[in-house]
PDB file of N, CA and C in Angstrom:
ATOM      1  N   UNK A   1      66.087 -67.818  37.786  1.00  0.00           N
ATOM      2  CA  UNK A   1      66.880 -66.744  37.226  1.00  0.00           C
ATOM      3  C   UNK A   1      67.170 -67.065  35.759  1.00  0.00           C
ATOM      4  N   UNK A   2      66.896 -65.874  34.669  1.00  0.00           N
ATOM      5  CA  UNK A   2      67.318 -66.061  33.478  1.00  0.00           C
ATOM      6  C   UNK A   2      68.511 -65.518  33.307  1.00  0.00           C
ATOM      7  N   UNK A   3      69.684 -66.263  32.417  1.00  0.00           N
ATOM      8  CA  UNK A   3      70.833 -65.708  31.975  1.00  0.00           C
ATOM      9  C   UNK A   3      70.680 -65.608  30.600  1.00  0.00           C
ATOM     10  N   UNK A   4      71.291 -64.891  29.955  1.00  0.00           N
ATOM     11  CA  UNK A   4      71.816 -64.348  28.713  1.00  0.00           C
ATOM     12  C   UNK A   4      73.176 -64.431  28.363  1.00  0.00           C
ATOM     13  N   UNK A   5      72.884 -65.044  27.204  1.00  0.00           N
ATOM     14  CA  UNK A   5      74.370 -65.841  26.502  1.00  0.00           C
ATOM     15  C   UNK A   5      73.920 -65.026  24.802  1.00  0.00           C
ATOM     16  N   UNK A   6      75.337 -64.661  24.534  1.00  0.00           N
ATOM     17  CA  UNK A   6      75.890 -64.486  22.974  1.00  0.00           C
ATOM     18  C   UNK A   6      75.907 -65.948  22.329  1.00  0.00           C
ATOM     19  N   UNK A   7      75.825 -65.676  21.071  1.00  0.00           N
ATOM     20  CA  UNK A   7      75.978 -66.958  19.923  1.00  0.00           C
ATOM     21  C   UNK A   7      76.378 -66.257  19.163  1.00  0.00           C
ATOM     22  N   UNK A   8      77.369 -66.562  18.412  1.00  0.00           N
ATOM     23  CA  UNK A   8      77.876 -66.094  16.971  1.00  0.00           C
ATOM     24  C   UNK A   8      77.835 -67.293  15.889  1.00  0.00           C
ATOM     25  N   UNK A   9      77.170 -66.876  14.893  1.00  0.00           N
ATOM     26  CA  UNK A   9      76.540 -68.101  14.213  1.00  0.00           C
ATOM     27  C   UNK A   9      77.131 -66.990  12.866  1.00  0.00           C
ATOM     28  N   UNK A  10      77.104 -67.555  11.280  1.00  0.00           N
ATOM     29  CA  UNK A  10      77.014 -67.764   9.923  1.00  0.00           C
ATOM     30  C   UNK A  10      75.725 -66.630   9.354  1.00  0.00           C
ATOM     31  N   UNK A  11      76.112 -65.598   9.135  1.00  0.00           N
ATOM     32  CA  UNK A  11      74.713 -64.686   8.802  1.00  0.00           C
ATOM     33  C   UNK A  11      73.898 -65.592   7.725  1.00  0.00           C
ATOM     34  N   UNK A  12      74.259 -66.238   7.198  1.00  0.00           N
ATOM     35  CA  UNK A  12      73.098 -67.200   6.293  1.00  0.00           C
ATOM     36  C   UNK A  12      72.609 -67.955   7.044  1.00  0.00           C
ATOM     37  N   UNK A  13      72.802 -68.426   8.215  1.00  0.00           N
ATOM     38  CA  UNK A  13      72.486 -69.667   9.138  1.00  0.00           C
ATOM     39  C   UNK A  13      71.315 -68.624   9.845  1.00  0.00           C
ATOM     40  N   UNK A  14      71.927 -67.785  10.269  1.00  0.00           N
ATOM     41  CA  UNK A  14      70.857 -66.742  10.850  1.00  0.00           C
ATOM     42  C   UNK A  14      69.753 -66.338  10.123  1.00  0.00           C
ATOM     43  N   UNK A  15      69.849 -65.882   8.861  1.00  0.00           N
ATOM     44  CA  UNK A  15      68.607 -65.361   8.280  1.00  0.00           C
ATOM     45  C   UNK A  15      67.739 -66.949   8.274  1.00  0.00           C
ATOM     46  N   UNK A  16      68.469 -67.727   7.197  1.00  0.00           N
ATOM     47  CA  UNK A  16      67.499 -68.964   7.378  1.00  0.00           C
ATOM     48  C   UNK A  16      66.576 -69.704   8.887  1.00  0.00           C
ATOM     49  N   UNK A  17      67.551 -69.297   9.984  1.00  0.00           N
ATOM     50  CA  UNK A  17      66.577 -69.668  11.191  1.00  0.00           C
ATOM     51  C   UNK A  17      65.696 -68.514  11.578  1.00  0.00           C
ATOM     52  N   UNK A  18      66.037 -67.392  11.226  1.00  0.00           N
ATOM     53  CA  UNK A  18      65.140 -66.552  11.549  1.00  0.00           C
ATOM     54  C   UNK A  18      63.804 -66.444  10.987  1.00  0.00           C
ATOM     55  N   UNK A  19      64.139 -67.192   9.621  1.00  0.00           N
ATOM     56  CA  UNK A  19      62.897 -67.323   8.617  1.00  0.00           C
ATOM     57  C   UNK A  19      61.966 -68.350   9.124  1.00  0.00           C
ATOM     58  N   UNK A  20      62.260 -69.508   9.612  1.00  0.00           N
ATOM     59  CA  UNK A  20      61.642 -70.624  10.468  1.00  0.00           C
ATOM     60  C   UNK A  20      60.973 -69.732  11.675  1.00  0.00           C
ATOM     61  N   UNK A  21      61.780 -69.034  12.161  1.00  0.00           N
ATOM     62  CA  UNK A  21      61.285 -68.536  13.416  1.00  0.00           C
ATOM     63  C   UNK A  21      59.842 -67.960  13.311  1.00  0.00           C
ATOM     64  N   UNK A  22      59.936 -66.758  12.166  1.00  0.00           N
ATOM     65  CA  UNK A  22      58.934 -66.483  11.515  1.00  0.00           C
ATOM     66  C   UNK A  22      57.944 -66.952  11.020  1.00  0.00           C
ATOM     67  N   UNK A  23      58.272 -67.785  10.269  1.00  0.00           N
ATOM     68  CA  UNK A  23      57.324 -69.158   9.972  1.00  0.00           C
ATOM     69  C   UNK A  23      56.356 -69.770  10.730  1.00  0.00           C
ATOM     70  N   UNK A  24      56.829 -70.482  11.838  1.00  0.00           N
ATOM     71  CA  UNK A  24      56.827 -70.849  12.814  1.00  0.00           C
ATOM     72  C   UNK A  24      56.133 -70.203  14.728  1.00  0.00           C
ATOM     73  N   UNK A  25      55.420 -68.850  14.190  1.00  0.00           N
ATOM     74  CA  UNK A  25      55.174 -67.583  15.209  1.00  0.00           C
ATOM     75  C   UNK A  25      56.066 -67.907  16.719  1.00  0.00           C
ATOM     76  N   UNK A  26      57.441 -67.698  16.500  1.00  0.00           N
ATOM     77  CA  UNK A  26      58.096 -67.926  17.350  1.00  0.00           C
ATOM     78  C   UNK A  26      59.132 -66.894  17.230  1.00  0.00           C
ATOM     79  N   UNK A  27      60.429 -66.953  17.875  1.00  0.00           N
ATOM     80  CA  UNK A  27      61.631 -66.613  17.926  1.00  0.00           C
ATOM     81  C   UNK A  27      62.401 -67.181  18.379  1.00  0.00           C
ATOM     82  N   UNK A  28      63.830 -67.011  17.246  1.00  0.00           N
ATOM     83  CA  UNK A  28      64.687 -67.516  17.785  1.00  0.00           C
ATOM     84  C   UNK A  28      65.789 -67.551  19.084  1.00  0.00           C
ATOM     85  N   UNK A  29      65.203 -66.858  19.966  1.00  0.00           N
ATOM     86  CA  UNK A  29      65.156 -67.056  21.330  1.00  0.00           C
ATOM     87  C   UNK A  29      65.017 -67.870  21.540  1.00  0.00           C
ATOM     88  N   UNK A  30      63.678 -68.525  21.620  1.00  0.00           N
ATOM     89  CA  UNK A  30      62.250 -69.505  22.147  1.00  0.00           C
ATOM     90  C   UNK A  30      63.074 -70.469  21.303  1.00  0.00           C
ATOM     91  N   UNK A  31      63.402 -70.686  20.317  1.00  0.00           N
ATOM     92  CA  UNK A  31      63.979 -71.930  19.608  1.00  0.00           C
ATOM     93  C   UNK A  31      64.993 -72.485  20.051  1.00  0.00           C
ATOM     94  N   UNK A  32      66.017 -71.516  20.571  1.00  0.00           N
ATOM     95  CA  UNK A  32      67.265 -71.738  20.825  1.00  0.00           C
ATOM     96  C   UNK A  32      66.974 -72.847  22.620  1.00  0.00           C
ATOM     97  N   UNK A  33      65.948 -71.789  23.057  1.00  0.00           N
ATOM     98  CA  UNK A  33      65.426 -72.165  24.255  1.00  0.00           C
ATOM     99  C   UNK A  33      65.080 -73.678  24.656  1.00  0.00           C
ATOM    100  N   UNK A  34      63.963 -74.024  23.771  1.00  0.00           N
ATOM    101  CA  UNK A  34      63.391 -75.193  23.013  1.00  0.00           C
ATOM    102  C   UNK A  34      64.280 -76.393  23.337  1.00  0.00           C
ATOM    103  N   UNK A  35      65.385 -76.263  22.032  1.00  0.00           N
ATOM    104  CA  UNK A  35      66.522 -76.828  21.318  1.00  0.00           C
ATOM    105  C   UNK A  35      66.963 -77.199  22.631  1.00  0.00           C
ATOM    106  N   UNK A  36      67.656 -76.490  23.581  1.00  0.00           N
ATOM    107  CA  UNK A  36      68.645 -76.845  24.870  1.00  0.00           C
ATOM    108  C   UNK A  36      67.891 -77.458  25.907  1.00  0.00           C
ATOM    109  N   UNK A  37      66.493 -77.341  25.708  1.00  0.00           N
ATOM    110  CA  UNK A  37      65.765 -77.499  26.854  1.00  0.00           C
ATOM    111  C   UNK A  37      65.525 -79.437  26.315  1.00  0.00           C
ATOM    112  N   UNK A  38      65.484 -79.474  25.346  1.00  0.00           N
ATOM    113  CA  UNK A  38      65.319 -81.130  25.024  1.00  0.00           C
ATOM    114  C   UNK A  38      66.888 -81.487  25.067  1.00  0.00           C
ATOM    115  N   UNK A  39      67.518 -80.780  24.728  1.00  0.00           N
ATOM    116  CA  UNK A  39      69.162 -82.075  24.486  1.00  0.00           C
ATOM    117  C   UNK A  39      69.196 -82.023  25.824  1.00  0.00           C
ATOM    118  N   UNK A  40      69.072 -81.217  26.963  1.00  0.00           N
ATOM    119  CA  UNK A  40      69.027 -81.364  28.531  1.00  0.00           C
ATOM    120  C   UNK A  40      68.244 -82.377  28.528  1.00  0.00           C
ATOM    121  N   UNK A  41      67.031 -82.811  28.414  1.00  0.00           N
ATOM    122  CA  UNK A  41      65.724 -83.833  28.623  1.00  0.00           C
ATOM    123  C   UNK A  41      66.751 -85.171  28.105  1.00  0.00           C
ATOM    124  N   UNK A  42      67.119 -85.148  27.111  1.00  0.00           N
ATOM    125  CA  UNK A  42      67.230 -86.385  26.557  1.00  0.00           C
ATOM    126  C   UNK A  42      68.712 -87.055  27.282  1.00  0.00           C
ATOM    127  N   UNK A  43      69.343 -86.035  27.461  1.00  0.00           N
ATOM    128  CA  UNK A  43      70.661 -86.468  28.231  1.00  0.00           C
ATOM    129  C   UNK A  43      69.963 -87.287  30.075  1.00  0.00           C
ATOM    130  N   UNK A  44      69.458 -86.300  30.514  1.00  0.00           N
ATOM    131  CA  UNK A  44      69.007 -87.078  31.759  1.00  0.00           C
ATOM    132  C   UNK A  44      68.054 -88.164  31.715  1.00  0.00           C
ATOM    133  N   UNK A  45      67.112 -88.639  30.702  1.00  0.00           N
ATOM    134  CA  UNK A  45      66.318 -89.627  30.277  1.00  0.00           C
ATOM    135  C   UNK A  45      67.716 -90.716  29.907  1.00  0.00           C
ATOM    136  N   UNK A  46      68.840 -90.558  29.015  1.00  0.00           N
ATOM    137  CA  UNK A  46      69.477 -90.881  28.863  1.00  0.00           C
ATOM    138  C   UNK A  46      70.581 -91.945  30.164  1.00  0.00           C
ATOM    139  N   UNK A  47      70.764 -90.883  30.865  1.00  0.00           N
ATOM    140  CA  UNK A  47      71.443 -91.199  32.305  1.00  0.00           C
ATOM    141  C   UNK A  47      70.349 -92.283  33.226  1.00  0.00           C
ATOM    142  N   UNK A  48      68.975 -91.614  33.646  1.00  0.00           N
ATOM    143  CA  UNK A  48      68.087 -92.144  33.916  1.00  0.00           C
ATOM    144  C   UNK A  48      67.905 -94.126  33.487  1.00  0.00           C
ATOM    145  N   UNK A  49      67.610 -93.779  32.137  1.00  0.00           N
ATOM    146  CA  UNK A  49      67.248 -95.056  31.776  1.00  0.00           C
ATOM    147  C   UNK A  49      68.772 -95.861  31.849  1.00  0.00           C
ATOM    148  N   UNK A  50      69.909 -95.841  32.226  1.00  0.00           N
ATOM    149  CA  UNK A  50      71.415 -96.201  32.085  1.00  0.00           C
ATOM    150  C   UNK A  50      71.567 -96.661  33.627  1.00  0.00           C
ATOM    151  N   UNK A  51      70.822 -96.408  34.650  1.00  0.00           N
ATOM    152  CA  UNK A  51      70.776 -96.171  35.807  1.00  0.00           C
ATOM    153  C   UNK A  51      69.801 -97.588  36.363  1.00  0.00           C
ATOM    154  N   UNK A  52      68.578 -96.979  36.082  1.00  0.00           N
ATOM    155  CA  UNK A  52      68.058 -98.746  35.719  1.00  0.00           C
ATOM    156  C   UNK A  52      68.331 -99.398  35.231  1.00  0.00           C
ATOM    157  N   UNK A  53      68.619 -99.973  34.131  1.00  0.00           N
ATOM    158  CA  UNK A  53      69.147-100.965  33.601  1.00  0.00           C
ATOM    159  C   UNK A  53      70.177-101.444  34.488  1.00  0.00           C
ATOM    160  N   UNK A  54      71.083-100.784  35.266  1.00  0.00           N
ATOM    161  CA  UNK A  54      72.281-101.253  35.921  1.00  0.00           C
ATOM    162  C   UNK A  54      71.826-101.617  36.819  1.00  0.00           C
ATOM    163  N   UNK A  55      70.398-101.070  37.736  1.00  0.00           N
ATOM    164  CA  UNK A  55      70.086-101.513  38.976  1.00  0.00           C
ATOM    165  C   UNK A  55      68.990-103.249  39.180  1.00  0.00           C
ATOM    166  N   UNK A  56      68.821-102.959  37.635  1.00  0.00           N
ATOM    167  CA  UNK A  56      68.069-104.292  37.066  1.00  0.00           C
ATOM    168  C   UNK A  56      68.850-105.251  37.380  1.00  0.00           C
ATOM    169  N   UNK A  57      70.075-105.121  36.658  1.00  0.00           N
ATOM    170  CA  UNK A  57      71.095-105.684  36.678  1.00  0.00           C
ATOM    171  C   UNK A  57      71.708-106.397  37.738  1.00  0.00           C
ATOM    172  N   UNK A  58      71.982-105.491  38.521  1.00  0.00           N
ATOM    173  CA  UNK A  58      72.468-105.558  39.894  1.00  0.00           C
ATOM    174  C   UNK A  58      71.359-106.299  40.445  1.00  0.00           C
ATOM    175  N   UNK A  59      70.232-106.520  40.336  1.00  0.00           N
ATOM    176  CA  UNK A  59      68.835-107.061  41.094  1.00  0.00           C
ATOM    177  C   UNK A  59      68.923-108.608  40.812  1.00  0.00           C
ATOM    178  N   UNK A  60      69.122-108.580  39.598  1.00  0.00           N
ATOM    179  CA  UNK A  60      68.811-109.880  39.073  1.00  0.00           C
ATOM    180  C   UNK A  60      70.220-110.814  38.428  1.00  0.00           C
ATOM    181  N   UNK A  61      71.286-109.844  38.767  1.00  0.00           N
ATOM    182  CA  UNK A  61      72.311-111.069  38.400  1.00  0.00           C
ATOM    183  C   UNK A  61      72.944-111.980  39.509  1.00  0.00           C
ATOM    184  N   UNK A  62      72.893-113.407  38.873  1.00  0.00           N
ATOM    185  CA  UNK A  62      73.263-114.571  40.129  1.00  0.00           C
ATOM    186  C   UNK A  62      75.128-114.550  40.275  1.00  0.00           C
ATOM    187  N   UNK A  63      76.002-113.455  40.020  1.00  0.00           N
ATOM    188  CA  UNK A  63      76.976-112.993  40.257  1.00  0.00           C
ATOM    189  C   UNK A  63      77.434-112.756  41.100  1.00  0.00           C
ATOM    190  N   UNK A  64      78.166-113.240  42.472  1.00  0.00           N
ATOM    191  CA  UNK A  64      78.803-113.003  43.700  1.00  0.00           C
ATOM    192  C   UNK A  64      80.325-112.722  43.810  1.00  0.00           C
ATOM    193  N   UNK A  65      80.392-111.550  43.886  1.00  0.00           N
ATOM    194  CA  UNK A  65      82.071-111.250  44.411  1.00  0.00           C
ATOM    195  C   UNK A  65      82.771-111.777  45.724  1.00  0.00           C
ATOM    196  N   UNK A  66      84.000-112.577  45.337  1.00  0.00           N
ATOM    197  CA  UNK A  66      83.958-113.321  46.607  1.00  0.00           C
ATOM    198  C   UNK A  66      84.702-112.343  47.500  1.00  0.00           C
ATOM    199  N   UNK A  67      85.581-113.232  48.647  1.00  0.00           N
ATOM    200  CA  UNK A  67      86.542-112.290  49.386  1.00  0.00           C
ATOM    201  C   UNK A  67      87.465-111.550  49.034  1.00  0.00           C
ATOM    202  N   UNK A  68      88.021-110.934  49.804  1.00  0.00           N
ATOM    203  CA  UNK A  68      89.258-109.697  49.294  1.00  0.00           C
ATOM    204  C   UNK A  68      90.110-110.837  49.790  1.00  0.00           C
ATOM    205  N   UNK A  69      91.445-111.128  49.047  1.00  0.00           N
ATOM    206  CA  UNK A  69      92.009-111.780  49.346  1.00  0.00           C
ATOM    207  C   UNK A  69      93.951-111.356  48.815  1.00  0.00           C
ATOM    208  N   UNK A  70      94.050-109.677  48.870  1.00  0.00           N
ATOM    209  CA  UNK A  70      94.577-108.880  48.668  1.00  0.00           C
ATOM    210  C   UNK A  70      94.871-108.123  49.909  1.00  0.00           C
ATOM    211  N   UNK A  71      95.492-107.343  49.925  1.00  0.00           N
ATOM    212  CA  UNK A  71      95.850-106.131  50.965  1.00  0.00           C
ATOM    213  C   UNK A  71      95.897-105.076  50.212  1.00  0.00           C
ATOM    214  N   UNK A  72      95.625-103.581  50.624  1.00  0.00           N
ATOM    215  CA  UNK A  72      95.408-102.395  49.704  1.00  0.00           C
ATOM    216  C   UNK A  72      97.323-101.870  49.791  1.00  0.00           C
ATOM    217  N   UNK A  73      97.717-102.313  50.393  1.00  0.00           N
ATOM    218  CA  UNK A  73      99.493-101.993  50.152  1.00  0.00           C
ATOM    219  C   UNK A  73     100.121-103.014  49.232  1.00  0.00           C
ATOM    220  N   UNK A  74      99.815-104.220  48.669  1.00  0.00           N
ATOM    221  CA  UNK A  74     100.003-104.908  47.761  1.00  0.00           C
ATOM    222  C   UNK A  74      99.649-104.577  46.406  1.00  0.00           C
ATOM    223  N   UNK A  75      98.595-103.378  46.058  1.00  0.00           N
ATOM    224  CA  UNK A  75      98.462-103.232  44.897  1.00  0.00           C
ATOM    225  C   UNK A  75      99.074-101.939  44.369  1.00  0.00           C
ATOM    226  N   UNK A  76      99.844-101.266  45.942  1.00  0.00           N
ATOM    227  CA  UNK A  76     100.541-100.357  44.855  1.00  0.00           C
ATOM    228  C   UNK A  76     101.979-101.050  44.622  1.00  0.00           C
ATOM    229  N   UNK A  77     101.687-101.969  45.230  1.00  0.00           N
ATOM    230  CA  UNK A  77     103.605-102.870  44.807  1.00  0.00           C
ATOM    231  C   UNK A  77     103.499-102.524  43.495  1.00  0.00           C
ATOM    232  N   UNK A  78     102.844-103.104  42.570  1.00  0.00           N
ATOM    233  CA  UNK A  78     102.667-103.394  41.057  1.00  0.00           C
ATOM    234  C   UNK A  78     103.526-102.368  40.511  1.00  0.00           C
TER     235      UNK A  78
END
């Protein structure tokens, strides 16, 4: 499903992207499109690669948590 969203942008900001757009045999639709469709990519590549590293992590560190040596009604004493 496609949705449709308003932008209110700077009429100089507009002509100048529209001129790229032009430039470019595109529209600024397709640009805007583009644009969101990578900062989406890079955010989950982002998360992704943040995800391994931790599971690396978790794989290979010689780090052992020992016993609970607490009660869960002792820490709301505090």
């Amino acid at each position: 499903m496609i949705k449709n969203i308003t932008v209110t942008i700077d009429e100089d900001l507009f002509k100048k992207a529209k001129k790229i757009a032009i430039d470019k045999n595109t529209t600024l639709t397709a640009m805007i499109r583009k644009f969101l469709l990578e900062v989406v990519e890079r955010e989950i590549l982002k998360k992704d690669t943040i995800i391994k590293e931790l599971k690396n992590l978790f794989e290979t560190s010689d780090i052992r948590v020992g016993s609970t040596t607490w009660k869960r009604e002792e820490l709301y004493e505090r």
